[in-house]
C-alpha atoms as a PDB file:
ATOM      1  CA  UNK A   1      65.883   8.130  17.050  1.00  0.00           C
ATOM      2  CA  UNK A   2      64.425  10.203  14.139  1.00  0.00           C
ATOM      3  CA  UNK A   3      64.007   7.079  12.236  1.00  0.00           C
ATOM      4  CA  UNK A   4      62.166   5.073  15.010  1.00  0.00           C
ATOM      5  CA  UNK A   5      59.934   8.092  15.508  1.00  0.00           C
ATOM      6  CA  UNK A   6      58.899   8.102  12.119  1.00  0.00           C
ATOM      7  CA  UNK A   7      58.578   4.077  11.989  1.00  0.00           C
ATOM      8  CA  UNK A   8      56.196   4.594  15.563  1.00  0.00           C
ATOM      9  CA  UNK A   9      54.217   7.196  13.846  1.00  0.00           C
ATOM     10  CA  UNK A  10      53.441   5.353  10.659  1.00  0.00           C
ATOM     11  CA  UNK A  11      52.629   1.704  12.514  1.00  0.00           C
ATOM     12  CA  UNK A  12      50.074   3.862  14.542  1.00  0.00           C
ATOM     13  CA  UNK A  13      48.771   5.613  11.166  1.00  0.00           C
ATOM     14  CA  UNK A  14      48.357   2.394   9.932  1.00  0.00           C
ATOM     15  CA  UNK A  15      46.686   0.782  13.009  1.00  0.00           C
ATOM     16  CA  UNK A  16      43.983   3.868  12.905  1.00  0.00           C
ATOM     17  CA  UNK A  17      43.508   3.463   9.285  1.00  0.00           C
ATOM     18  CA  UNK A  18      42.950   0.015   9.972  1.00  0.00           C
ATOM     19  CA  UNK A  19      40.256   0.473  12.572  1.00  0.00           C
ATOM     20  CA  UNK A  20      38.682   3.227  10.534  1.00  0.00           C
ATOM     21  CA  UNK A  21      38.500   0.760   7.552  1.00  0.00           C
ATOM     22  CA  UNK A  22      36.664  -1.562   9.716  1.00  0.00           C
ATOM     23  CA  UNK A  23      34.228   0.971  11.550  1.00  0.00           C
ATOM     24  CA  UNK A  24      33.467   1.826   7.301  1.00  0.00           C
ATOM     25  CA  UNK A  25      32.996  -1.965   6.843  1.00  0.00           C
ATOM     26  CA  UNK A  26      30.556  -2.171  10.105  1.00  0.00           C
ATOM     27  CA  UNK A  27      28.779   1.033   9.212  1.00  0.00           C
ATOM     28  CA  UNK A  28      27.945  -0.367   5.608  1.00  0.00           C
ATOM     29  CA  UNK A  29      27.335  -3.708   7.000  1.00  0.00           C
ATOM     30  CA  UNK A  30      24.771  -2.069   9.562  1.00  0.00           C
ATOM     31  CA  UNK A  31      23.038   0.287   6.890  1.00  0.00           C
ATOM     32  CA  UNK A  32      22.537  -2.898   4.313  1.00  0.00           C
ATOM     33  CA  UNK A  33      21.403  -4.828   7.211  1.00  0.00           C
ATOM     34  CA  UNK A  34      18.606  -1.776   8.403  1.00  0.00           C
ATOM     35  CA  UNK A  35      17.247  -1.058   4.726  1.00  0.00           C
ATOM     36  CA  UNK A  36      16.847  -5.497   4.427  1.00  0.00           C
ATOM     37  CA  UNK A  37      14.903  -4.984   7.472  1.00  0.00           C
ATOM     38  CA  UNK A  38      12.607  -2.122   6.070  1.00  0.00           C
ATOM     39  CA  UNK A  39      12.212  -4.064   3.220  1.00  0.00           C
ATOM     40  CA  UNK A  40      10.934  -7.136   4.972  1.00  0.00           C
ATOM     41  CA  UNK A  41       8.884  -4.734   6.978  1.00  0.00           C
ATOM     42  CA  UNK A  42       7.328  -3.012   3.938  1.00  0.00           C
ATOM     43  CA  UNK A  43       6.755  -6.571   1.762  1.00  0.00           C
ATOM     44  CA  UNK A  44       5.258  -7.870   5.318  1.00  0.00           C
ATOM     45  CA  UNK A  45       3.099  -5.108   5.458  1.00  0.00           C
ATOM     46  CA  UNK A  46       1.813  -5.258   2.419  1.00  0.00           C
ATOM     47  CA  UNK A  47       1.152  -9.779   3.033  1.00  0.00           C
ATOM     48  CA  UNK A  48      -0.382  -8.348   6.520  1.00  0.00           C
ATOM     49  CA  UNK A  49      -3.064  -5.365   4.120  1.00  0.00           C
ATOM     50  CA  UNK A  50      -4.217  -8.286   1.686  1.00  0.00           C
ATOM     51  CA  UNK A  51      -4.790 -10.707   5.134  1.00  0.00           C
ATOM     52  CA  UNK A  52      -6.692  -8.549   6.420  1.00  0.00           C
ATOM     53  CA  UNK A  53      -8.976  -7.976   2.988  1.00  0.00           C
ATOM     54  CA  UNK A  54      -9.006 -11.325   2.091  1.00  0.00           C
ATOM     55  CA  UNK A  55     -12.577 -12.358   3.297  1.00  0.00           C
ATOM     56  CA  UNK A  56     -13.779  -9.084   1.608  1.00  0.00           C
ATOM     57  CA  UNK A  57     -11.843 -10.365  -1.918  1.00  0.00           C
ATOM     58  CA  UNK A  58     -13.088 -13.575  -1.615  1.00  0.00           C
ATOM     59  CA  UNK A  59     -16.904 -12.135  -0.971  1.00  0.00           C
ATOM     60  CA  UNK A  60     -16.079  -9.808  -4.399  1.00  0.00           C
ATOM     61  CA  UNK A  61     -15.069 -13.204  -6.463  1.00  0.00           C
ATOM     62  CA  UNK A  62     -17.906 -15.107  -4.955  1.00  0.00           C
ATOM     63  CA  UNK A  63     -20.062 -12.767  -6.532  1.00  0.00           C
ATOM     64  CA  UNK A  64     -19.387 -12.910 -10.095  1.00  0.00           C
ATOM     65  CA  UNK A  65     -18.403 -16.426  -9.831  1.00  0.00           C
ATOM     66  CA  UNK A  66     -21.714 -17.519  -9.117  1.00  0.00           C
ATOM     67  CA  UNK A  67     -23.477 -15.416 -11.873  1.00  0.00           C
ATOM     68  CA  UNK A  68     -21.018 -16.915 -14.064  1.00  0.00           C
ATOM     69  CA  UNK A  69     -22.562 -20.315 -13.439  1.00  0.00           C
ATOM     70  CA  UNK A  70     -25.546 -19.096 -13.694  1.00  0.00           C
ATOM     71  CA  UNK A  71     -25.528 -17.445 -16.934  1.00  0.00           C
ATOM     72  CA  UNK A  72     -23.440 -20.115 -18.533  1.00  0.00           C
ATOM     73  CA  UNK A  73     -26.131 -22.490 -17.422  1.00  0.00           C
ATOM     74  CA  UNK A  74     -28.683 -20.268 -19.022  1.00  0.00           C
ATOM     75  CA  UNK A  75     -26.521 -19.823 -22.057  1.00  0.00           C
ATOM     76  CA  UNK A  76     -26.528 -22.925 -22.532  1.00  0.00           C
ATOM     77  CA  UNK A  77     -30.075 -23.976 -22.200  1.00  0.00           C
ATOM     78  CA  UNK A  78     -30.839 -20.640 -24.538  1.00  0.00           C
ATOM     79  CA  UNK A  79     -28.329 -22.073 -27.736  1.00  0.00           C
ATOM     80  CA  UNK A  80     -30.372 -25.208 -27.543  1.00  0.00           C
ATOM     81  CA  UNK A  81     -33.244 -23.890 -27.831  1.00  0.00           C
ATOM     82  CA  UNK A  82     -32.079 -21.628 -30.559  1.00  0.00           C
ATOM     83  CA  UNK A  83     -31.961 -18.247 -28.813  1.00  0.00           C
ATOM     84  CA  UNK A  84     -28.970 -16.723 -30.229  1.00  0.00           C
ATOM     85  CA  UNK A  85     -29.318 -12.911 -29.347  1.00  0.00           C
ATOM     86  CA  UNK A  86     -30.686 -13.719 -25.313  1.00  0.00           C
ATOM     87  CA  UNK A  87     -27.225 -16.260 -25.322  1.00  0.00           C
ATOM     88  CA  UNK A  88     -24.977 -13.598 -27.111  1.00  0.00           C
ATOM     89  CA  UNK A  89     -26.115 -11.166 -24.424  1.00  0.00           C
ATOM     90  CA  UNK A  90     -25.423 -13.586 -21.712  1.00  0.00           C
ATOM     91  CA  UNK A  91     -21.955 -13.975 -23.035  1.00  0.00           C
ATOM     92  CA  UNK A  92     -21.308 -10.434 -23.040  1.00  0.00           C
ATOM     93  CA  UNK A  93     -22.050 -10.376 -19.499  1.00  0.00           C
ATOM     94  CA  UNK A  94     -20.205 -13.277 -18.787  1.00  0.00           C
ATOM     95  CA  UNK A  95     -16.949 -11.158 -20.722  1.00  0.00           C
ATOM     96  CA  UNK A  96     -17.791  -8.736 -18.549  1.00  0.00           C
ATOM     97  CA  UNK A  97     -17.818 -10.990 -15.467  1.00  0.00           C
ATOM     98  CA  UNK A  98     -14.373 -12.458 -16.225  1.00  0.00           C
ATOM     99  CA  UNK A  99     -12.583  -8.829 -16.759  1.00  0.00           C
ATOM    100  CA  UNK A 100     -13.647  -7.618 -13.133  1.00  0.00           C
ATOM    101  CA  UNK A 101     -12.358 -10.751 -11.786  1.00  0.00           C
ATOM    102  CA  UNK A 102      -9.234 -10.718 -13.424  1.00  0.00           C
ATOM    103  CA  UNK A 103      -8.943  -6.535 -12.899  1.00  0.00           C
ATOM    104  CA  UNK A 104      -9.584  -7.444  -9.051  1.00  0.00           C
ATOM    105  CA  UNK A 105      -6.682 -10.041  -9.362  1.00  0.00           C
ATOM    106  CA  UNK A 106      -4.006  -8.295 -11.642  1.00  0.00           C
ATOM    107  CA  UNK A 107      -4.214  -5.257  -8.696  1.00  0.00           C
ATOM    108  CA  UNK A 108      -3.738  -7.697  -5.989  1.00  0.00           C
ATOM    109  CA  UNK A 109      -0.574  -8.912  -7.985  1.00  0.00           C
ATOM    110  CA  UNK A 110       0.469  -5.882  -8.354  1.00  0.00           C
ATOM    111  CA  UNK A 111       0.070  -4.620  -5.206  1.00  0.00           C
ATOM    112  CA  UNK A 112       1.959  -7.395  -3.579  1.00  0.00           C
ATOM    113  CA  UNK A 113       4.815  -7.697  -5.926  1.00  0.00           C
ATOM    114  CA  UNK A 114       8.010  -6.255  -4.909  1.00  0.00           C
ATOM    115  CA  UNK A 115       8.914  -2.418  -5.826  1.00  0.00           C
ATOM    116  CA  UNK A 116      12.036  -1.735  -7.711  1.00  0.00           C
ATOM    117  CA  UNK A 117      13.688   0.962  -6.094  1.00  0.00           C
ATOM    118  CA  UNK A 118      14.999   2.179  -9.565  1.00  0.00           C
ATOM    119  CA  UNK A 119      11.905   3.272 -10.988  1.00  0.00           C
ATOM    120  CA  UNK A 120      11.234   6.445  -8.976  1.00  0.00           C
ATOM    121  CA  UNK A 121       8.728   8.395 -10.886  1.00  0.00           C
ATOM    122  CA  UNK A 122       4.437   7.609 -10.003  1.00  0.00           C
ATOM    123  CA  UNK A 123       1.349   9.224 -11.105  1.00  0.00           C
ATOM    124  CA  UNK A 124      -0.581   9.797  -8.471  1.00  0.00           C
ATOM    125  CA  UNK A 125      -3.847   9.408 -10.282  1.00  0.00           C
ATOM    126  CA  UNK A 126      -2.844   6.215 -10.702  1.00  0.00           C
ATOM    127  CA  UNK A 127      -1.941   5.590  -7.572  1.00  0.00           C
ATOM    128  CA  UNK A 128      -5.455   7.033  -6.079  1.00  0.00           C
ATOM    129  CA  UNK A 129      -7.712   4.850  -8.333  1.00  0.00           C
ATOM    130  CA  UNK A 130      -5.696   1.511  -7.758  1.00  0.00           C
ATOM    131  CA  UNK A 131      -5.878   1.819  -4.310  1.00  0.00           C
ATOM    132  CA  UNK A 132      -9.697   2.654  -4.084  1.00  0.00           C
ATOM    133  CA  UNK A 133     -10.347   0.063  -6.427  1.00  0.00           C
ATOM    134  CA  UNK A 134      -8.295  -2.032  -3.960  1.00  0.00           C
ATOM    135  CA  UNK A 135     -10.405  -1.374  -0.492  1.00  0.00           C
ATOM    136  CA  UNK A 136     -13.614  -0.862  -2.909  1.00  0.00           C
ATOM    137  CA  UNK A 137     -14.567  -4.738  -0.878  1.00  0.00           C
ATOM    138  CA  UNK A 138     -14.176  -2.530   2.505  1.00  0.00           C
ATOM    139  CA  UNK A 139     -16.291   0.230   1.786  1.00  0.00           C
ATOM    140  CA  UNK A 140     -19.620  -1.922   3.117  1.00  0.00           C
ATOM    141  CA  UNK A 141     -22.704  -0.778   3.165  1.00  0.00           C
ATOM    142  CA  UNK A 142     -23.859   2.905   3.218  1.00  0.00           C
ATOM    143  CA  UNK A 143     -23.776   5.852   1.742  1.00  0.00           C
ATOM    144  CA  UNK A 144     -19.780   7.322   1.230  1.00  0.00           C
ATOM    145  CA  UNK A 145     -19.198  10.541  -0.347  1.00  0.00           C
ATOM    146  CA  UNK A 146     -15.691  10.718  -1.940  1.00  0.00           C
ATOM    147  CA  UNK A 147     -14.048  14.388  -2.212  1.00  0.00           C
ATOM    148  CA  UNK A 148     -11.406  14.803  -4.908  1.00  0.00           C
ATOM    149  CA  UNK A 149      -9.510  17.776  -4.871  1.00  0.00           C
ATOM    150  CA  UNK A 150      -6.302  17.321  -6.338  1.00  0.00           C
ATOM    151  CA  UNK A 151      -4.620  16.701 -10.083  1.00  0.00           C
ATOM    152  CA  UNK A 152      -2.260  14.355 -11.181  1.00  0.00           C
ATOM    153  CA  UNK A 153       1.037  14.953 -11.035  1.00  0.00           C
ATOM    154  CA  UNK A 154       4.703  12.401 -10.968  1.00  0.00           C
ATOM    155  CA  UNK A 155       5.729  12.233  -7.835  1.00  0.00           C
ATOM    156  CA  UNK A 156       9.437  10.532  -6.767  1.00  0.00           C
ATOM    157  CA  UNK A 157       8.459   7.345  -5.789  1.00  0.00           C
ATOM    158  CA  UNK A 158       7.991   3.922  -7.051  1.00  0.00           C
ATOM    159  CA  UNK A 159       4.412   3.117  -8.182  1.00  0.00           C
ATOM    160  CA  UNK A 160       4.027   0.038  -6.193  1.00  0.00           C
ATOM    161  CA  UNK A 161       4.858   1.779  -2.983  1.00  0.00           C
ATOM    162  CA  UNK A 162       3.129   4.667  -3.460  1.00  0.00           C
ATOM    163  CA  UNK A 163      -0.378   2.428  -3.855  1.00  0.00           C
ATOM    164  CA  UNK A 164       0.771   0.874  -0.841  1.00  0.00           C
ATOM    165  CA  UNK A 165       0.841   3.972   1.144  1.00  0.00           C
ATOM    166  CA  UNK A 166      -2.981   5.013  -0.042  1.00  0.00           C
ATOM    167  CA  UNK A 167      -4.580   1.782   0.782  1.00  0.00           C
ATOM    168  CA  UNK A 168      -3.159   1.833   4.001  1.00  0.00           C
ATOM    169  CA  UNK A 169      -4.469   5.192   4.517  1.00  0.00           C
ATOM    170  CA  UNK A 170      -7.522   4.458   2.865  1.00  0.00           C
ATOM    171  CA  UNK A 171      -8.132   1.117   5.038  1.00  0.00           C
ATOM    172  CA  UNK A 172      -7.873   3.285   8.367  1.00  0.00           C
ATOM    173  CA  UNK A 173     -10.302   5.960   7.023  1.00  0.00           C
ATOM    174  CA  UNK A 174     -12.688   3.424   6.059  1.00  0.00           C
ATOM    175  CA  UNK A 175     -12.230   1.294   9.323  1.00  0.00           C
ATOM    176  CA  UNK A 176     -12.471   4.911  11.360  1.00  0.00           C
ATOM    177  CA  UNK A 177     -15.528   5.775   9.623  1.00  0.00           C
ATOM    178  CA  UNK A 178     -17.346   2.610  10.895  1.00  0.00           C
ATOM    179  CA  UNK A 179     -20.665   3.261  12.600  1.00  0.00           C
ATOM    180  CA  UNK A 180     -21.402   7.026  10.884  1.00  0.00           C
ATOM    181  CA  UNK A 181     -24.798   7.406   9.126  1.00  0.00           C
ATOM    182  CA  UNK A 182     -23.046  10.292   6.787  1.00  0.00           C
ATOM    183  CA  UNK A 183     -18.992   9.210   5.660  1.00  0.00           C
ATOM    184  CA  UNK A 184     -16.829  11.526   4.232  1.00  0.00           C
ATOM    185  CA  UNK A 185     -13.410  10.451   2.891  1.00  0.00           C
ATOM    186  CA  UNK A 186     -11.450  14.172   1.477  1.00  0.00           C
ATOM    187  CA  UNK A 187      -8.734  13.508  -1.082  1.00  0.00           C
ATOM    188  CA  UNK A 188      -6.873  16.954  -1.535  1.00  0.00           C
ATOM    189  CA  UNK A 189      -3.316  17.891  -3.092  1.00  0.00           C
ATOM    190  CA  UNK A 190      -1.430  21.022  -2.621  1.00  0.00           C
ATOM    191  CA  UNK A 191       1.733  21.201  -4.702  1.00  0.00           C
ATOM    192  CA  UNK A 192       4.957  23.233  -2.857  1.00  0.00           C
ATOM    193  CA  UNK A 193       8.195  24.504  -3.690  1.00  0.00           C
ATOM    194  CA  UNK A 194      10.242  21.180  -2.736  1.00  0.00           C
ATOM    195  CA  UNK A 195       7.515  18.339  -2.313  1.00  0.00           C
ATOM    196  CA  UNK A 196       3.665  17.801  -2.788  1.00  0.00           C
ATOM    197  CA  UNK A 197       1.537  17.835   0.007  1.00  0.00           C
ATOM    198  CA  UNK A 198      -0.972  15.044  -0.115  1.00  0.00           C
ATOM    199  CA  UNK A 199      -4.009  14.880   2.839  1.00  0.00           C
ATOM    200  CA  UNK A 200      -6.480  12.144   3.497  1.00  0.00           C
ATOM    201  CA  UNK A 201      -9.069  13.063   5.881  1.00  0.00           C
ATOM    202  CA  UNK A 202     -12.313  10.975   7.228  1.00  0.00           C
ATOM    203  CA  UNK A 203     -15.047  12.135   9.074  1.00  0.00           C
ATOM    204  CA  UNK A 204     -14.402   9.240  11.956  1.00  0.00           C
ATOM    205  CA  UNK A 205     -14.074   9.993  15.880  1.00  0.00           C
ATOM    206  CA  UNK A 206     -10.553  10.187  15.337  1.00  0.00           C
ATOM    207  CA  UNK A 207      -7.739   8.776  18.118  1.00  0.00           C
ATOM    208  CA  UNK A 208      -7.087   9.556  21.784  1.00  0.00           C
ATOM    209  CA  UNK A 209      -4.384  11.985  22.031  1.00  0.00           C
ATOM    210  CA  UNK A 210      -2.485   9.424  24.298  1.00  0.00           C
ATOM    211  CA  UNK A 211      -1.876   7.694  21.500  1.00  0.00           C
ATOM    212  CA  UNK A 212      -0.509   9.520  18.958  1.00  0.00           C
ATOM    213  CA  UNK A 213       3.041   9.545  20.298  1.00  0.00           C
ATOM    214  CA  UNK A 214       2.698   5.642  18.993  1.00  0.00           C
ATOM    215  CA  UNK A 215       0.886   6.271  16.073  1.00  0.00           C
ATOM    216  CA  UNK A 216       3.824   4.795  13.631  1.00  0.00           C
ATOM    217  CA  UNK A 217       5.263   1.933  15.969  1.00  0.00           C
ATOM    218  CA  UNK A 218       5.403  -1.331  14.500  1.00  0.00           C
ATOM    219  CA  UNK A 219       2.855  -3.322  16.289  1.00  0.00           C
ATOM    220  CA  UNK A 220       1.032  -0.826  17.565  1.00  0.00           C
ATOM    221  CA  UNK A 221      -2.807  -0.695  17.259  1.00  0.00           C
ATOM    222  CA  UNK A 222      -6.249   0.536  18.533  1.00  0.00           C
ATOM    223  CA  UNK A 223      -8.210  -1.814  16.869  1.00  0.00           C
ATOM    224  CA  UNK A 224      -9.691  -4.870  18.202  1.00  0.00           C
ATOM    225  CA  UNK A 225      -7.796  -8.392  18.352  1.00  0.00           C
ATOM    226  CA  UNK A 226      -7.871  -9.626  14.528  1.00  0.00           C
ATOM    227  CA  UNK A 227      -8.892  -6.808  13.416  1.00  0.00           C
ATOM    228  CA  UNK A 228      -5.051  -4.670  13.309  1.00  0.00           C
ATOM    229  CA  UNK A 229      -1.559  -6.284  13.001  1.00  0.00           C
ATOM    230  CA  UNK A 230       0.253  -2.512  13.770  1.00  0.00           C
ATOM    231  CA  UNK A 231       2.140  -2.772  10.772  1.00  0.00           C
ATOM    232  CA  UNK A 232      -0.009  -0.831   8.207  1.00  0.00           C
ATOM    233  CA  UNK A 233       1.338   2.813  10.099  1.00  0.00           C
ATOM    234  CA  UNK A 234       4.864   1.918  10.676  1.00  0.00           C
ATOM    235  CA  UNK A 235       5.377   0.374   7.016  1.00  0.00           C
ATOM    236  CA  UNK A 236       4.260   3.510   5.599  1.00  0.00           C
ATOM    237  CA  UNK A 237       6.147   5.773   8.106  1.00  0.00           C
ATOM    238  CA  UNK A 238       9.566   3.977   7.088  1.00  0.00           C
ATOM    239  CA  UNK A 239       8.482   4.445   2.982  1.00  0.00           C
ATOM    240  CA  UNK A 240       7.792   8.081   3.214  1.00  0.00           C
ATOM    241  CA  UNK A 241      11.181   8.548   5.141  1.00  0.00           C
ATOM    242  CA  UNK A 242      12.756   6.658   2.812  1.00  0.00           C
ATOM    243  CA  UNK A 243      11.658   8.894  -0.105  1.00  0.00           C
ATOM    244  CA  UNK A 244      12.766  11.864   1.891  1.00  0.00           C
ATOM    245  CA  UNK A 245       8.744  13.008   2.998  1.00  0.00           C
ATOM    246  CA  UNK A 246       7.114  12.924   5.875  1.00  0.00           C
ATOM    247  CA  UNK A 247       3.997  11.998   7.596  1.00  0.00           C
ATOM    248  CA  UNK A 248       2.058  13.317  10.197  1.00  0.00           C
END
C-alpha cells in the first residue's frame, strides 16, 4: 500500500510539474509574442511620424534642389566666361546645398532605422537637437520662441528611441500651437534621485479633459481626418514603460 502511495504521489508530482512546465512555456511564448507586438508598434510609429512629415521634407529638398540648378547653371555660364572667384563662390554654396540635404536625409535614416535594445545609454542633447532638426519642416511660419532649460546628461535608453519620443512630443506641441500669434515651446530638465525628469510644454489650448483618460490609446486622436494616425502617443507610452519611466 505504502509503495502504491508513493508511486500515486510521484505520477501526480510529475503531472503538475508537467503542467507547470507548460504554463512557463505559454508565459514565455506570450511575453515574446507582446514585446514583437510593441516593436511593430514602435517601428510603425515611427513609418506613421515620417508619413505624416513627408510633404514638409519634400518642400525642404525642393528648396535647395532648385537653387542647386540654378547655381550650377550660373556656374557654369560664369567658368566660360572666365569668372573664377563668382563660380568658386557658387560652388561653395552649392557644397553647402548638398550637406543640408544629405544632413536632412542621414536623420531621417536614422530616425527610422531600428533601435538595438543593447545599447542603452543616450545623450539627451543629442537627442533634443536631432529631433528639432527633424520637425524644423513643421515649424511654419511665425515667430517661435524656444526655451532651453536643461543640460545634457546619459540617460538609459537607446538613442534612436529616445529621438523618437521628442519628435513625437515635439510634433504635438507644434501641431497644438497652430493658430497662436506668440508660440512658446519650454524644454526643461530636472535631474532626481532614481530618474530624470524631462517636460515639454507649449503654449496651445491644450485638450478637453474628457479626453485624457485616452490620451495614450493606440488609435486614438483629436486631430482632423489625415491629419493623426493615434499612434504617435501610444508608441511612446509603451517605450517609456519599457525603459521603466513614465509619462503623464
Amino acid at each position: 500500500a505504502l509503495e502504491r502511495r508513493i508511486a500515486e504521489r510521484t505520477a501526480d508530482l510529475r503531472a503538475s510539474n508537467a503542467r507547470l512546465k507548460a504554463e512557463i512555456r505559454e508565459r514565455e511564448h506570450t511575453e515574446l509574442t507582446l514585446r514583437r507586438t510593441q516593436d511593430y508598434l514602435i517601428q510603425a510609429g515611427k513609418l506613421a511620424v515620417i508619413g505624416q512629415m513627408a510633404t514638409s521634407i519634400a518642400h525642404e529638398l525642393n528648396q535647395p534642389l532648385a537653387a542647386l540648378r540654378t547655381l550650377s547653371g550660373n556656374t557654369v555660364r560664369f567658368l566660360e566666361r572666365g569668372k573664377l572667384d563668382v563660380a568658386s563662390a557658387n560652388l561653395g554654396t552649392i557644397n553647402q546645398l548638398v550637406d543640408r540635404m544629405g544632413k536632412i536625409t542621414a536623420s531621417l535614416r536614422s530616425f527610422a532605422r531600428r533601435s538595438d535594445p543593447s545599447d542603452s545609454r543616450a545623450s539627451l542633447t543629442q537627442a533634443v537637437e536631432a529631433a528639432l532638426f527633424l520637425v524644423e519642416p513643421r515649424k511654419g511660419k511665425g515667430p517661435l520662441t524656444l526655451i532651453r532649460d536643461f543640460a545634457d546628461c546619459q540617460l538609459a535608453i537607446d538613442q534612436t528611441r529616445l529621438e523618437q519620443i521628442l519628435v513625437n512630443l515635439f510634433s504635438n506641441a507644434l501641431d497644438a500651437m497652430q493658430g497662436q500669434q506668440e508660440r512658446v515651446l519650454t524644454l526643461r530638465g530636472e535631474p532626481g534621485a532614481q530618474h530624470y525628469q524631462f517636460m515639454v510644454r507649449d503654449n496651445g489650448h491644450g485638450l478637453p479633459p474628457d479626453t485624457m483618460p485616452r490620451l495614450f490609446e493606440p488609435f486614438f486622436t483629436t486631430k482632423e481626418v489625415g491629419k493623426g494616425t493615434g499612434l504617435g502617443l501610444a508608441m511612446v507610452y509603451g517605450i517609456v514603460r519599457q525603459n521603466d519611466g513614465c509619462i503623464n
